[in-house]
Protein backbone atom coordinates (compact mmCIF):
# COMPACT_ATOMS: atom_id res chain seq x y z
CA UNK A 1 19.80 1.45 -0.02
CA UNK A 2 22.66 1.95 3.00
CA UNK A 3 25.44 3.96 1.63
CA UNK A 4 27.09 0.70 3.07
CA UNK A 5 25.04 -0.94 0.55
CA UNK A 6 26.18 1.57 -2.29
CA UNK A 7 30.02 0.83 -1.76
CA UNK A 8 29.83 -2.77 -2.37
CA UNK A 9 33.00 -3.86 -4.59
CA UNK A 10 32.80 -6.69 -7.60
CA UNK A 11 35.65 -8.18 -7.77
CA UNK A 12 37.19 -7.51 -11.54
CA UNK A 13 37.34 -11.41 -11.86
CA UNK A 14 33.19 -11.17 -11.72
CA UNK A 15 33.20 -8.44 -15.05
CA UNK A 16 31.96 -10.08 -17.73
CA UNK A 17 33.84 -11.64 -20.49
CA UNK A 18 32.56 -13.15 -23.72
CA UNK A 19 29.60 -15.91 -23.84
CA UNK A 20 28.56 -17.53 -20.93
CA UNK A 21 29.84 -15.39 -17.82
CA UNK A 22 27.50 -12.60 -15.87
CA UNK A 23 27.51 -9.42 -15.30
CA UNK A 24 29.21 -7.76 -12.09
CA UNK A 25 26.19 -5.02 -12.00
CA UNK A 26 24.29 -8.85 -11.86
CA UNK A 27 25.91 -9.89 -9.33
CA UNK A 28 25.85 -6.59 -7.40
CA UNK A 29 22.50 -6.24 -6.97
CA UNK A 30 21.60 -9.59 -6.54
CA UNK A 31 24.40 -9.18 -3.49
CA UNK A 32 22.29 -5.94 -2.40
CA UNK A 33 19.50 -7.41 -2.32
CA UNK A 34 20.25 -10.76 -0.17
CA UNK A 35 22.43 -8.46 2.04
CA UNK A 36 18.90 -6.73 2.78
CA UNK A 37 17.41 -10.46 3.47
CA UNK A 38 15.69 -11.33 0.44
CA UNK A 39 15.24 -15.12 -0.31
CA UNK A 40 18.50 -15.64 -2.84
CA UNK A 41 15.36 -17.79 -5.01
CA UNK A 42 13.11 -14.68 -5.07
CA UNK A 43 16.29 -12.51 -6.12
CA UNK A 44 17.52 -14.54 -8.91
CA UNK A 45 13.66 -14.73 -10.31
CA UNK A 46 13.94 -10.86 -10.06
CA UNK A 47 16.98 -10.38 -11.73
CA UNK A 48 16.17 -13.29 -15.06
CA UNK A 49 18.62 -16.50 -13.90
CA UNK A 50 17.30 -19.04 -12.14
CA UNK A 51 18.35 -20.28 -8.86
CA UNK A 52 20.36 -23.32 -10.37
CA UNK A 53 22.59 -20.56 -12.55
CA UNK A 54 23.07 -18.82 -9.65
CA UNK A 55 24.19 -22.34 -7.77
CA UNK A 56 26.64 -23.06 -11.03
CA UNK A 57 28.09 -19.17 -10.64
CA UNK A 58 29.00 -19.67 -6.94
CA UNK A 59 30.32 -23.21 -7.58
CA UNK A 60 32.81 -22.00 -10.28
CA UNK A 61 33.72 -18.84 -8.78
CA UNK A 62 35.09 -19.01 -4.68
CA UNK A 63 35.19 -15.55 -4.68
CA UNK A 64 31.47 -15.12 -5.82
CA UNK A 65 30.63 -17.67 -3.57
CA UNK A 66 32.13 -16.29 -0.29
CA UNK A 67 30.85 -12.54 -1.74
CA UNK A 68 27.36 -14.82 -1.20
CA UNK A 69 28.40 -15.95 1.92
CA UNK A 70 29.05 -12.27 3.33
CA UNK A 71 25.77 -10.84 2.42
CA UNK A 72 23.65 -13.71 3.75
CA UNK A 73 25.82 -12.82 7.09
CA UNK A 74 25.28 -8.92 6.81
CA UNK A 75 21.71 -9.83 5.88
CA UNK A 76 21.30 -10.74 10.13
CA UNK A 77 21.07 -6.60 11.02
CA UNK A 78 18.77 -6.07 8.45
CA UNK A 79 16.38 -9.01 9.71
CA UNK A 80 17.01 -7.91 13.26
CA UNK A 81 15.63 -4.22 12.09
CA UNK A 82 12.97 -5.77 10.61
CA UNK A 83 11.79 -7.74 13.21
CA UNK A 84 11.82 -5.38 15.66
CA UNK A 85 10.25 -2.62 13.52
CA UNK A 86 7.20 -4.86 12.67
CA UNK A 87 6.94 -6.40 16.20
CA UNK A 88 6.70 -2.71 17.76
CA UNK A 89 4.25 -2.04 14.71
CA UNK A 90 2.19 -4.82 15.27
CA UNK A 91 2.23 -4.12 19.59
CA UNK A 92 1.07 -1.07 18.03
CA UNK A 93 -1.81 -1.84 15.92
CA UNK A 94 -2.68 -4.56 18.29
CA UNK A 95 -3.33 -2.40 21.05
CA UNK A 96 -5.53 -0.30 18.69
CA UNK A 97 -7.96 -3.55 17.48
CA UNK A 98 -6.40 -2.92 14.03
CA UNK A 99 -5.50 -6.53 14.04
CA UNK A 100 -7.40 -9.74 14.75
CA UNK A 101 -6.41 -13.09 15.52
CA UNK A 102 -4.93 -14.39 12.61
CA UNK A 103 -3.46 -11.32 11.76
CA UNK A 104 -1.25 -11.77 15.06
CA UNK A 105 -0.64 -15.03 14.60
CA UNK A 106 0.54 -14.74 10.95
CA UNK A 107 3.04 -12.18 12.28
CA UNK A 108 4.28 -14.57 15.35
CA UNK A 109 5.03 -17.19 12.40
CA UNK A 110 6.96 -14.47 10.42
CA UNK A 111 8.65 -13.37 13.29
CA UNK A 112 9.74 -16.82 14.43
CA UNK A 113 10.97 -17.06 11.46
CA UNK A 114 13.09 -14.21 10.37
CA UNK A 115 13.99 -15.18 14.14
CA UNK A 116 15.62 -18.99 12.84
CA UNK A 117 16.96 -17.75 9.33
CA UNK A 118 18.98 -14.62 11.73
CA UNK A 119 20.34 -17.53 14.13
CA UNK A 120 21.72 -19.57 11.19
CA UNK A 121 24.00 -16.74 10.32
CA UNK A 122 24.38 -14.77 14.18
CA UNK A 123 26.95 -16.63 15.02
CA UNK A 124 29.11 -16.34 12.08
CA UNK A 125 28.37 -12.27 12.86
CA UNK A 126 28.31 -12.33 16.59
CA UNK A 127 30.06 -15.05 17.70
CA UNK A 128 29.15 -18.29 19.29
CA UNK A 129 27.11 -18.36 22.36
CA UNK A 130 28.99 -21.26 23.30
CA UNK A 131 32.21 -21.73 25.10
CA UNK A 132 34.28 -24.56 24.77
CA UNK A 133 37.58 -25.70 26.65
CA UNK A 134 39.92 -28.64 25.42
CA UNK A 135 42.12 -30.84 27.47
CA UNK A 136 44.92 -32.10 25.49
CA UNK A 137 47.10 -35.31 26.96
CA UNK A 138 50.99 -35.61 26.78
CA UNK A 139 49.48 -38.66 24.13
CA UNK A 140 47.58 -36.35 22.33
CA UNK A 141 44.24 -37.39 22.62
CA UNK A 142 41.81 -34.12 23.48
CA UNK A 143 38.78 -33.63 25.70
CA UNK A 144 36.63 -31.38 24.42
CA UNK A 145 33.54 -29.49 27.13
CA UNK A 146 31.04 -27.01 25.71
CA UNK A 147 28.27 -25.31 27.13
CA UNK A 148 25.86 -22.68 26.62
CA UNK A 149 27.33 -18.70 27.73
């Protein structure tokens, strides 16, 4: 793990308290680990809660929730390492004849889609690639024109 990674804070309103409340070394790592772009279903299955706990946590707690929210964001450089480490791997191994067909084409699909799952959060950790400019009358009614950067 990052040292970034390593100096991830809980909250003390995630510690746990008597029955029926987690762990914050539970919810650390399974913050860790989405933060490195793990599917949150495969974490939870990992870590011995199932996804709908997980759900119920988030729901009850707006700080665990947004805590969520933030790693699924950070998780976009990780995905964007990824993908270009195994594309320039696979350019590699290509050019070699270590891959066939399929093999390729199973990586495009992967790629393409580490590619959609990264744009669903880029623009929360980018910014938009859209601009926008709004009109506003002396009435108050607003005309609104975006387009693509």
């Amino acid at each position: 793990m990052s040292s970034e990674l390593e100096t991830i804070k809980i909250p003390t309103q995630l510690e746990e308290k008597k029955r029926g409340k987690y762990k914050s070394s539970l919810v650390k790592k399974i913050i860790e680990q989405t933060s490195i772009g793990e599917p949150i279903t495969k974490v939870c299955k990992q870590n011995g809660i199932s996804w709908n706990t997980w759900n119920a946590w988030c729901k009850k707690d707006p700080k665990l929730d947004e805590l969520f929210r933030e790693a699924k964001e950070r998780s976009v450089y990780f995905t964007i390492d990824d993908v270009t480490t195994l594309t320039r791997d696979s350019i590699e191994k290509a050019s070699k004849g270590e891959y066939n067909m399929t093999t390729i084409k199973a990586i495009d699909t992967h790629v393409r889609w580490k590619q959609f799952l990264a744009s669903k959060y880029a623009g929360k950790v980018f910014g938009s690639d859209k601009e926008k400019l709004t009109l506003t009358s002396s009435q108050g009614q607003k005309l609104e024109i975006e387009w693509l950067k």
